[in-house]
Protein backbone atom coordinates (compact mmCIF):
# COMPACT_ATOMS: atom_id res chain seq x y z
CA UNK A 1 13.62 -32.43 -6.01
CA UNK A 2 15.12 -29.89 -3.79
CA UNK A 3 14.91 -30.26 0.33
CA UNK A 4 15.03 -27.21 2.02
CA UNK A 5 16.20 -27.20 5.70
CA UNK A 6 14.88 -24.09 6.91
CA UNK A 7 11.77 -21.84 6.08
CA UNK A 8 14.20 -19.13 5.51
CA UNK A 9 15.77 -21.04 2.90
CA UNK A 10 12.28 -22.33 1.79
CA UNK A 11 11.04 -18.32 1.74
CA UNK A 12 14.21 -17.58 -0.24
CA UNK A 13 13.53 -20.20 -2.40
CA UNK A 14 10.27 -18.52 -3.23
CA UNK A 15 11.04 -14.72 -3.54
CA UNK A 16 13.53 -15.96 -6.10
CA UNK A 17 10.83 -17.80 -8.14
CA UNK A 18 8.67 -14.58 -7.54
CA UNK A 19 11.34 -12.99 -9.23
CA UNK A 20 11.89 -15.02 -11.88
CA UNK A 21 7.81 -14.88 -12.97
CA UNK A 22 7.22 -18.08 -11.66
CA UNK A 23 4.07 -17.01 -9.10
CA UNK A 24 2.57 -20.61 -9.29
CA UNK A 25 6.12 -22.39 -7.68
CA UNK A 26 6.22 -19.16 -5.34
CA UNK A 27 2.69 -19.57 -4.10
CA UNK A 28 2.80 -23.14 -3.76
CA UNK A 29 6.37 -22.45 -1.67
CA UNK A 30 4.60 -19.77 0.49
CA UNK A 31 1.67 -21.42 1.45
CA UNK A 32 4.09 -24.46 2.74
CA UNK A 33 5.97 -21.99 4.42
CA UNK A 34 2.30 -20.62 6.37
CA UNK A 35 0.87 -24.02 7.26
CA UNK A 36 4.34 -24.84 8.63
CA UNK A 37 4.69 -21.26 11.03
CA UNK A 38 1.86 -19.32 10.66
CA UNK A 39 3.95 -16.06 12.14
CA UNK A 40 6.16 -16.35 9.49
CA UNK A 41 4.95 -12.89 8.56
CA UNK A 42 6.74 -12.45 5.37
CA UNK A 43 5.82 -15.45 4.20
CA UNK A 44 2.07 -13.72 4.82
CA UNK A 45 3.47 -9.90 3.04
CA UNK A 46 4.62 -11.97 0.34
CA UNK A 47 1.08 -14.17 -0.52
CA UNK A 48 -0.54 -10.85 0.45
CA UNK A 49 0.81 -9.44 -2.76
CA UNK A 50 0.38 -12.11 -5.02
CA UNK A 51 -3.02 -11.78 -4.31
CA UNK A 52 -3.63 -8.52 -5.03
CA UNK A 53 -1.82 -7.79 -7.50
CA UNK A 54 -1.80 -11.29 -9.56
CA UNK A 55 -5.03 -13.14 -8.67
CA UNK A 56 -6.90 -10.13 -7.56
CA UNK A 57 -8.54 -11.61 -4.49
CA UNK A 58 -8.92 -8.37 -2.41
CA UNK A 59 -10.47 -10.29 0.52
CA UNK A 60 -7.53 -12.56 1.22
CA UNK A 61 -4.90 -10.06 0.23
CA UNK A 62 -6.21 -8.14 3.15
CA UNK A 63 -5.92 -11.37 5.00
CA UNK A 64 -2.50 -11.50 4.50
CA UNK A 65 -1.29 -8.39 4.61
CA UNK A 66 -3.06 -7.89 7.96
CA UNK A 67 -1.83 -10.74 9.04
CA UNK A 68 1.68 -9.67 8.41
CA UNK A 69 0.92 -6.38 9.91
CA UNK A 70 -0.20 -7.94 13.22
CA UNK A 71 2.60 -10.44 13.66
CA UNK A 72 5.55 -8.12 12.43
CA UNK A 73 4.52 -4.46 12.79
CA UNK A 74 7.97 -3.25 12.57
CA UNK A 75 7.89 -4.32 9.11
CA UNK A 76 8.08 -1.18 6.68
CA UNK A 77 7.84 -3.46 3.19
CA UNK A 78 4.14 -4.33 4.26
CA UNK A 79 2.52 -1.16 4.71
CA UNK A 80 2.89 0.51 1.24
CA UNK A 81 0.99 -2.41 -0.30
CA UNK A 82 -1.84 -2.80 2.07
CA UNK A 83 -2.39 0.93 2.05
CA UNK A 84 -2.39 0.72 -1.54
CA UNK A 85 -5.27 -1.96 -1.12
CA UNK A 86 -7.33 -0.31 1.06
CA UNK A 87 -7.16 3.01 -0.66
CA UNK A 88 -8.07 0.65 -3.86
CA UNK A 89 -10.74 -0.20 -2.51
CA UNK A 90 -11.92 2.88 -0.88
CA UNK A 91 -12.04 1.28 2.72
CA UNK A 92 -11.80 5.29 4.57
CA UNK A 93 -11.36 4.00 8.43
CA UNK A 94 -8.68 1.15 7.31
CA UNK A 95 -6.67 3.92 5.49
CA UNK A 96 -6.64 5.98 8.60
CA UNK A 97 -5.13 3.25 10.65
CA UNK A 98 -2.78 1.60 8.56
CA UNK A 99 -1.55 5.23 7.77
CA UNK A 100 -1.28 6.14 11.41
CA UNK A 101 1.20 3.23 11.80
CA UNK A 102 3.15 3.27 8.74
CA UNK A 103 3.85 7.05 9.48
CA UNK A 104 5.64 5.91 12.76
CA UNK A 105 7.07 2.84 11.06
CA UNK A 106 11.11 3.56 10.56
CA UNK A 107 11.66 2.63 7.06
CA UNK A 108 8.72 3.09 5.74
CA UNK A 109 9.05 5.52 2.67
CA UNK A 110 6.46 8.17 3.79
CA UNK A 111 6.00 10.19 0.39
CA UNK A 112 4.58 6.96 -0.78
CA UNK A 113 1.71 7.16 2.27
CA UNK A 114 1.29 10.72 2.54
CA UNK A 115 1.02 10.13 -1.74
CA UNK A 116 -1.99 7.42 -0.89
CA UNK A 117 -3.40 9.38 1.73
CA UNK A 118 -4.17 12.02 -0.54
CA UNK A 119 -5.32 9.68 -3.08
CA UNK A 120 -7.79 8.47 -0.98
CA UNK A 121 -8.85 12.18 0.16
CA UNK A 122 -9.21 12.89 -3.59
CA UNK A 123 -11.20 9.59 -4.10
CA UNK A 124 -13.85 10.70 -1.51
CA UNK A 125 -13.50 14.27 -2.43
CA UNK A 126 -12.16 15.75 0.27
CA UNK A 127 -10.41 18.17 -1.82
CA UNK A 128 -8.48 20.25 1.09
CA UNK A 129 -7.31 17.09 2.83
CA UNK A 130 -6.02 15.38 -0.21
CA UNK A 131 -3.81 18.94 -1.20
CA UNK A 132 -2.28 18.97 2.39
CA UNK A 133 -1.72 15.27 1.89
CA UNK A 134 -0.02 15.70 -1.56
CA UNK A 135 1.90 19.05 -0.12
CA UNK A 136 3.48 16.48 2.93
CA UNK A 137 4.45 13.94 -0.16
CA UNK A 138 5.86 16.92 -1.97
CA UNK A 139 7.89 18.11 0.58
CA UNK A 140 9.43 14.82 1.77
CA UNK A 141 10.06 13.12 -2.00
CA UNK A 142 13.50 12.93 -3.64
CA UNK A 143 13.20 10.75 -6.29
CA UNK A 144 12.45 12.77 -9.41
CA UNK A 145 10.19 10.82 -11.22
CA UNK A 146 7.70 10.94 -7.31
CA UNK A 147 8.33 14.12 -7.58
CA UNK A 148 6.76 14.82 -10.67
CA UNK A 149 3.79 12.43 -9.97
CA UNK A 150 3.01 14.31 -7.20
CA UNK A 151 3.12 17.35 -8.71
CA UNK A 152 0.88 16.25 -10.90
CA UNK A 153 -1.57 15.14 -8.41
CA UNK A 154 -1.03 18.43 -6.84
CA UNK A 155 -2.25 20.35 -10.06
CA UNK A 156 -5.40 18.04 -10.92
CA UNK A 157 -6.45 18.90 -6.76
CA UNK A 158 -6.07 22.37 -7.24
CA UNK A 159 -7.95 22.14 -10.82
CA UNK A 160 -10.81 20.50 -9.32
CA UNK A 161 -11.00 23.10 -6.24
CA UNK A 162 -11.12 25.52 -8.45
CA UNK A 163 -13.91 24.44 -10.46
CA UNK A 164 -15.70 23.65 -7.60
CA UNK A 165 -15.45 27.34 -6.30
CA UNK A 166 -16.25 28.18 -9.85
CA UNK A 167 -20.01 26.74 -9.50
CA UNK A 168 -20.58 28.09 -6.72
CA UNK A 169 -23.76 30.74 -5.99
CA UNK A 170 -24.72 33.16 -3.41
CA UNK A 171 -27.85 34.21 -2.69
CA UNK A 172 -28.45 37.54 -1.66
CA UNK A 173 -31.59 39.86 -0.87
């Protein structure tokens, strides 16, 4: 049995069993790690995305990643994935606010938000929003393979604008 001394050591202990594909060791670590210091807000980003993304419980993924948010705002790891939640779930006001931080966040990757903000324009159909939001992604990416992605996001908005425009009728006397 191993002792760990600290809860860094402890969180350590579980991002490497995270890693390793071993979720049930890592959640068992991490919840330890939360009923121990509940502002240990990593601990809280980390349980946040095990939920979402292995056990699918949208409700306390939220929990968590809010949780995280509140505690450690300076955090840029945290925002990407609870953005990616609420956009998920098509939650329009939570968007705008996590947004609105992450975008003043240093270290946040800001393609990636400006990417889900127009996601969750183009969700709602808010066609003109979600092409500025895509143009912002465009014109801060570097990595190629973003790049193309939001290219191609870029394309499908403008596809569906103009077959919106294409239905439309007039009526004159």
């Amino acid at each position: 049995m191993n002792t760990y001394y600290t809860i860094e050591e402890k969180y350590l202990q579980a991002t490497d069993k995270l890693n390793y594909g071993k979720t049930p060791k890592a959640l068992q670590l991490l919840n330890e790690i939360v009923s121990n210091d509940p502002l240990y807000a990593r601990a809280h980003h980390q349980l946040g995305k095990i939920y979402y993304y292995d056990l699918e419980d949208y409700q306390t993924a939220g929990y968590h990643f809010k949780t995280c948010m509140e505690i450690e705002p300076a955090f840029p790891g945290n925002y990407f994935h609870y953005l990616h939640l609420v956009v998920f779930l098509n939650m329009e006001k939570q968007v705008a606010l996590i947004a609105e931080k992450a975008l003043i966040t240093p270290g946040v990757d800001i393609a990636e938000i400006y990417d889900l903000l127009g996601l969750s324009a183009e969700k709602n159909r808010h066609l003109e929003k979600a092409l500025k939001a895509y143009n912002k992604a465009f014109e801060i990416v570097t990595e190629k393979s973003d790049r193309e992605k939001i290219e191609d996001s870029i394309k499908r908005v403008t596809a569906k604008m103009q077959l919106n425009n294409a239905y439309r009728y007039t009526l004159v006397e």
